[in-house]
Protein backbone atom coordinates (compact mmCIF):
# COMPACT_ATOMS: atom_id res chain seq x y z
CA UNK A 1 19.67 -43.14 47.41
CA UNK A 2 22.15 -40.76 48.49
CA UNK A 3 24.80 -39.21 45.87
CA UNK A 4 27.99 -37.16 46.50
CA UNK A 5 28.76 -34.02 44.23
CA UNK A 6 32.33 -34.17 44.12
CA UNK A 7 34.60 -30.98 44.60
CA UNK A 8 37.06 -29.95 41.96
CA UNK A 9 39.97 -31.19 44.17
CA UNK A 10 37.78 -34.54 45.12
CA UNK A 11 37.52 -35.46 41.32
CA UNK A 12 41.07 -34.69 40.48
CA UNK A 13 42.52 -36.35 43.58
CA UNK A 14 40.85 -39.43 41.52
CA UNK A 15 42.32 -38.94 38.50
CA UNK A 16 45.83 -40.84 38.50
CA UNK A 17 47.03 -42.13 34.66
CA UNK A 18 43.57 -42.75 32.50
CA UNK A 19 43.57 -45.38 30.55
CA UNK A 20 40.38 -46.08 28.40
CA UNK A 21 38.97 -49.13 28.87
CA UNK A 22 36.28 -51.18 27.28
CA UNK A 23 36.04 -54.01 30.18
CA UNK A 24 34.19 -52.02 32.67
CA UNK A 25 31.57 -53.56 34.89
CA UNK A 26 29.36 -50.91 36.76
CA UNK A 27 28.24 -51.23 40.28
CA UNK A 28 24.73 -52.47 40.04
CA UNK A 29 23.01 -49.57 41.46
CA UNK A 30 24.84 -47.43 38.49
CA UNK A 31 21.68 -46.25 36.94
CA UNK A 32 19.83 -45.86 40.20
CA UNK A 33 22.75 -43.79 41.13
CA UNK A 34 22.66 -41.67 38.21
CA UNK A 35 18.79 -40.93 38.64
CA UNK A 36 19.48 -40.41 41.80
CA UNK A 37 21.61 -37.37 41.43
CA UNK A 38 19.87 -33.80 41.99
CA UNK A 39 18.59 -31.90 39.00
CA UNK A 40 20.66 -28.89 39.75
CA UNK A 41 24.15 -30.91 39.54
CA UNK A 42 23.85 -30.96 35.43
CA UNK A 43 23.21 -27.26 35.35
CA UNK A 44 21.84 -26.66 31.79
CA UNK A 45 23.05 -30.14 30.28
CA UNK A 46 20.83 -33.11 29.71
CA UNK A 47 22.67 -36.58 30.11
CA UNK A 48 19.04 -38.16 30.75
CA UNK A 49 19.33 -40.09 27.51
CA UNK A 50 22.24 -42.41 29.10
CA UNK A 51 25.12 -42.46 26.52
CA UNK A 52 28.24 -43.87 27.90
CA UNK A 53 30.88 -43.73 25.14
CA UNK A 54 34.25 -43.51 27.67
CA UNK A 55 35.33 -45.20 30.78
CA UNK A 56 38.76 -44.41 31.99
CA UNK A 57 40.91 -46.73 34.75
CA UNK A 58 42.99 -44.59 36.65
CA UNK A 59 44.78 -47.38 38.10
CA UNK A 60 43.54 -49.65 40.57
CA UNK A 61 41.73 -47.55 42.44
CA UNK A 62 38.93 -45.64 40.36
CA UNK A 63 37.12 -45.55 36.95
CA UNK A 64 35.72 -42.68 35.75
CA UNK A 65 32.06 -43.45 33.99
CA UNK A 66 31.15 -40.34 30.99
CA UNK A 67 27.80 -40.10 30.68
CA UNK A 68 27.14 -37.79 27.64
CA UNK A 69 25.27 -34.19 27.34
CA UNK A 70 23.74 -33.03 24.68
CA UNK A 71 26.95 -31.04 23.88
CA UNK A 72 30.39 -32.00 22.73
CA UNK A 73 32.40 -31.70 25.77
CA UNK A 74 30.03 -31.87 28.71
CA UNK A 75 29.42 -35.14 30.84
CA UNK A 76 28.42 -36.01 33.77
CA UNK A 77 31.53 -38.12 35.22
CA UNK A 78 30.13 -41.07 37.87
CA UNK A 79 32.96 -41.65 39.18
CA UNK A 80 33.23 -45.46 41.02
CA UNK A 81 36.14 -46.92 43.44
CA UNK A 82 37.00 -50.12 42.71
CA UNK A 83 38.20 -51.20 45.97
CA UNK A 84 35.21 -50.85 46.90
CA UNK A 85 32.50 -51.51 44.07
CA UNK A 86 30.70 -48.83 45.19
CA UNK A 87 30.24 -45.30 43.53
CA UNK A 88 32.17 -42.64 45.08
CA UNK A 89 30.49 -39.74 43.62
CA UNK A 90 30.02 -37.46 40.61
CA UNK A 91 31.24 -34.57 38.63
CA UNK A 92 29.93 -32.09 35.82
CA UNK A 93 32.86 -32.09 33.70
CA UNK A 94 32.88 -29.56 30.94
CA UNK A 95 36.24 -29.60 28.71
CA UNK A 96 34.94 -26.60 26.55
CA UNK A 97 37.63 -23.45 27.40
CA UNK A 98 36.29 -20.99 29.54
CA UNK A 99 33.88 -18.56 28.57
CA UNK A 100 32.55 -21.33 26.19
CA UNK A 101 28.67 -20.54 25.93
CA UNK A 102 26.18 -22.14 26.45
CA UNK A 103 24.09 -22.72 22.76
CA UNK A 104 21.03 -20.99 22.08
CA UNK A 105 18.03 -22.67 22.48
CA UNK A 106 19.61 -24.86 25.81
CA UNK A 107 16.97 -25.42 28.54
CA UNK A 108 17.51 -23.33 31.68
């Protein structure tokens, strides 16, 4: 399967009014996707254990899937157009400020 790392203007050019929503229906290659995407997109971070606690709508056109690291403000965003049903691409977003780093003990 073939993924799409998204650039930092890609992903916010996607981002129009987030809403949280709890009604989300995935694509149904979403998982397949997410295996799918190349070891050296999550960096240090580990989302392999799946934890999806936030989907935001921004409007009609996108959602924004977080799949959870194994640190507070790191996820891998899959992020999936609705006009289409298909997944657009994906995102390491890491809300921590800058210079934020990385625990001891994290996996290189």
């Amino acid at each position: 399967m073939q993924t799409k790392t998204l650039t930092i203007e890609e992903f916010k050019a996607t981002r129009r009014a987030p809403k949280r929503v709890e009604d989300s229906k995935p694509p149904e290659n979403f998982w397949e996707y997410v295996s799918a995407i190349p070891p050296e997109d999550f960096g240090v971070f580990d989302c392999r254990a799946g934890e999806v606690t936030h989907v935001y709508r921004m409007g009609d056109e996108y959602e924004h899937v977080l799949i959870n690291s194994q640190f507070q403000g790191v996820a891998m965003v899959v992020v999936v157009d609705l006009t289409t049903a298909h997944i657009y691409g994906h995102y390491l977003l890491d809300l921590n400020p800058p210079g934020t780093e990385v625990p001891t003990g994290a996996p290189n």
